[in-house]
Protein backbone atom coordinates (compact mmCIF):
# COMPACT_ATOMS: atom_id res chain seq x y z
CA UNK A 1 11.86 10.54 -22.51
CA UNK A 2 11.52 12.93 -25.42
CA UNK A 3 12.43 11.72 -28.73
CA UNK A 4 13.88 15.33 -29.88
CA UNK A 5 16.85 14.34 -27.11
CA UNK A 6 17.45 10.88 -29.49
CA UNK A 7 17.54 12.58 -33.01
CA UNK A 8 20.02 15.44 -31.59
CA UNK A 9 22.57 12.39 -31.59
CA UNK A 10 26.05 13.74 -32.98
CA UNK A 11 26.55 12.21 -36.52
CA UNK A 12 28.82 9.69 -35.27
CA UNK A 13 26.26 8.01 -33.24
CA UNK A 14 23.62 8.38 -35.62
CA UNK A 15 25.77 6.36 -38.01
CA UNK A 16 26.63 3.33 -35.43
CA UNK A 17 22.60 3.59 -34.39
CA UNK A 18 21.63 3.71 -37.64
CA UNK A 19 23.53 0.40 -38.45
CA UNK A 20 22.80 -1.03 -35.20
CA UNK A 21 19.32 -0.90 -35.71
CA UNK A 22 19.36 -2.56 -38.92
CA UNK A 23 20.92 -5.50 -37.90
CA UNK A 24 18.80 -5.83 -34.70
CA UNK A 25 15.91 -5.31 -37.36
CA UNK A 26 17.28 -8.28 -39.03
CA UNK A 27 17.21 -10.48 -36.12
CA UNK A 28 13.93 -10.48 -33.32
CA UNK A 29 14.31 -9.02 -30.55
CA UNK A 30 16.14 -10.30 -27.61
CA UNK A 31 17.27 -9.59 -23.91
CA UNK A 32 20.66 -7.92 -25.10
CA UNK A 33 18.59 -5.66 -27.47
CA UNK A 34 16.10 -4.34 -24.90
CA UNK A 35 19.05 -3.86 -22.50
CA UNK A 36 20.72 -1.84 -25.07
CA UNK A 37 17.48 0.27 -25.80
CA UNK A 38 16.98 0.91 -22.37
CA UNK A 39 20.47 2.19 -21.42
CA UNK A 40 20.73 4.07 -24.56
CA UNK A 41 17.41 6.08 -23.37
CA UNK A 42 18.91 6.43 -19.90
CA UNK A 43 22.33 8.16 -21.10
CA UNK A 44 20.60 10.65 -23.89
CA UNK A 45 17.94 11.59 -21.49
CA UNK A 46 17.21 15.51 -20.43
CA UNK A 47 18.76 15.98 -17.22
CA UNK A 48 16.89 18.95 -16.49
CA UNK A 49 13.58 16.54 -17.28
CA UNK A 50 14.28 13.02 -15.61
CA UNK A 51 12.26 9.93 -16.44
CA UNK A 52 9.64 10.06 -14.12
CA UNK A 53 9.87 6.89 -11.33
CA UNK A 54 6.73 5.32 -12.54
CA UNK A 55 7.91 5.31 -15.83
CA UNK A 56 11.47 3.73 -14.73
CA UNK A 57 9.25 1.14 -13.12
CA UNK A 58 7.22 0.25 -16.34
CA UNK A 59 9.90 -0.17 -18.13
CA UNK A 60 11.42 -2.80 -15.97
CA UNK A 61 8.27 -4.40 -15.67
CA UNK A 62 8.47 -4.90 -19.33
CA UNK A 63 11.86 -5.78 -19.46
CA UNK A 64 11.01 -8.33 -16.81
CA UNK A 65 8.81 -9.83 -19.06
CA UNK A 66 10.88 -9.61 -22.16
CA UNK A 67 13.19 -11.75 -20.44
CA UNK A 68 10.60 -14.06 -18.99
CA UNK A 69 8.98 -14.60 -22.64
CA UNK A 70 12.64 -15.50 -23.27
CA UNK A 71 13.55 -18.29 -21.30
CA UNK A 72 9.70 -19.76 -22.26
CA UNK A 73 10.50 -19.56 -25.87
CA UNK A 74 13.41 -21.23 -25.04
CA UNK A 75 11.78 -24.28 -23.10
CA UNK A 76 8.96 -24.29 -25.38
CA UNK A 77 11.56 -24.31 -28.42
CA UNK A 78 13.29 -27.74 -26.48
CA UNK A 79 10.18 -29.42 -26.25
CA UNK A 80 9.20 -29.26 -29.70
CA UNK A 81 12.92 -30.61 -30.08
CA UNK A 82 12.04 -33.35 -27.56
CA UNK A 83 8.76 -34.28 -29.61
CA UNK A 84 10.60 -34.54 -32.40
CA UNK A 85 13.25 -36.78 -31.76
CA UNK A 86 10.83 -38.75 -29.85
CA UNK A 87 8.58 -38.56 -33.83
CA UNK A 88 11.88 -39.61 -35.53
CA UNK A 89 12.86 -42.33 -33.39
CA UNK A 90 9.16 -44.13 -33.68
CA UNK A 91 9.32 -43.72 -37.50
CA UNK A 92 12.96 -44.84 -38.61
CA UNK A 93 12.28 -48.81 -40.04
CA UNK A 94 8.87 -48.45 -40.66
CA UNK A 95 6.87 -47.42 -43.95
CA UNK A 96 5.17 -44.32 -44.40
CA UNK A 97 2.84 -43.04 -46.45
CA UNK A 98 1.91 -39.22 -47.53
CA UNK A 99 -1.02 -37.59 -46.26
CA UNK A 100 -2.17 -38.15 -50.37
CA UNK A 101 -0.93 -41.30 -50.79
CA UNK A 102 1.28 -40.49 -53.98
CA UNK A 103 4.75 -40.74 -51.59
CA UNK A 104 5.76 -43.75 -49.68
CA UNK A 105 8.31 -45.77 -48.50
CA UNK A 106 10.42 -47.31 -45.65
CA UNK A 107 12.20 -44.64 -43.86
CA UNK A 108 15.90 -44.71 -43.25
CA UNK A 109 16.66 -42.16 -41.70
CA UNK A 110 15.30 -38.89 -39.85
CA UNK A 111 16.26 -35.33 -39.61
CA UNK A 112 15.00 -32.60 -37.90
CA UNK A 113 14.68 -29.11 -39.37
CA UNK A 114 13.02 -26.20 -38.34
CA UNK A 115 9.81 -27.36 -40.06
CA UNK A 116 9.68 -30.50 -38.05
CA UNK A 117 11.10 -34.16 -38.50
CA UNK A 118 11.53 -34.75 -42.48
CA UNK A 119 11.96 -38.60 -43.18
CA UNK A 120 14.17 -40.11 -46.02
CA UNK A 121 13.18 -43.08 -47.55
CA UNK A 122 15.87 -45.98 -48.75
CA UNK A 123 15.31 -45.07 -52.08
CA UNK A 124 16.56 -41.36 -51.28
CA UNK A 125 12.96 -39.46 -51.65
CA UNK A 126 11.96 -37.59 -48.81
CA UNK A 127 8.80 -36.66 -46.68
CA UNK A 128 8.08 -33.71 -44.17
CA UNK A 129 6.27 -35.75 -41.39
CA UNK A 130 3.17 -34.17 -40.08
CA UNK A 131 -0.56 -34.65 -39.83
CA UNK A 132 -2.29 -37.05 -42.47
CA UNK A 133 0.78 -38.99 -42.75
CA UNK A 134 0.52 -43.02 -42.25
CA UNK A 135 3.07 -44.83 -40.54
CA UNK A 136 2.70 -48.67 -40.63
């Protein structure tokens, strides 16, 4: 597809792209996006210069493996959630100690963030669990 055929958008559309593309900007890429950037290029492009077949076909094989990376990023994403829980549930009663030594304490409770398991002591301090640490 040629790109002149995209920026000769009517100002209208410009405007909605414009913003559209800032917020998918914002936010990584997904299946919805890539469906969206692939329809878009098949409506705006030159019907007197078609995508070529091979072409069409490449860019389903990618999308195929858009989506594919996808749903692994999703199973990969619940079994570092698995882990986790599995990490918090081991800890919870028990005393641990910081990789340094300087933090330590009996652990009351466990949450999980996006940075892993973080463990609050019963006096209220609180530890990111990870490697070095000492559980006894």
């Amino acid at each position: 597809m040629d790109v002149s055929s995209v920026a000769a958008l009517p100002t209208s559309q410009q405007k909605s792209s414009s913003s559209s593309s800032s917020a998918a900007s914002a936010a990584t890429l997904n299946y919805n996006t890539f469906l969206k950037l692939l329809l878009e290029q098949m409506k705006n492009q030159d019907p007197t210069a078609p995508m070529k077949s091979t072409d069409y076909m490449a860019q389903l094989a990618t999308f195929s493996q858009v989506e594919q990376s996808m749903i692994s990023n999703t199973k990969l994403d619940a079994i570092l959630s698995s882990a986790a829980l599995s990490q918090a549930d081991s800890v919870i009663g028990r005393t641990v100690t910081s990789a340094d030594g300087k933090l330590s304490g009996q652990v009351a409770s466990v949450r999980v963030t996006n940075e892993g398991a973080v463990a609050k002591f019963v006096d209220g301090k609180e530890l990111l669990l990870g490697p070095g640490i000492v559980i006894s």
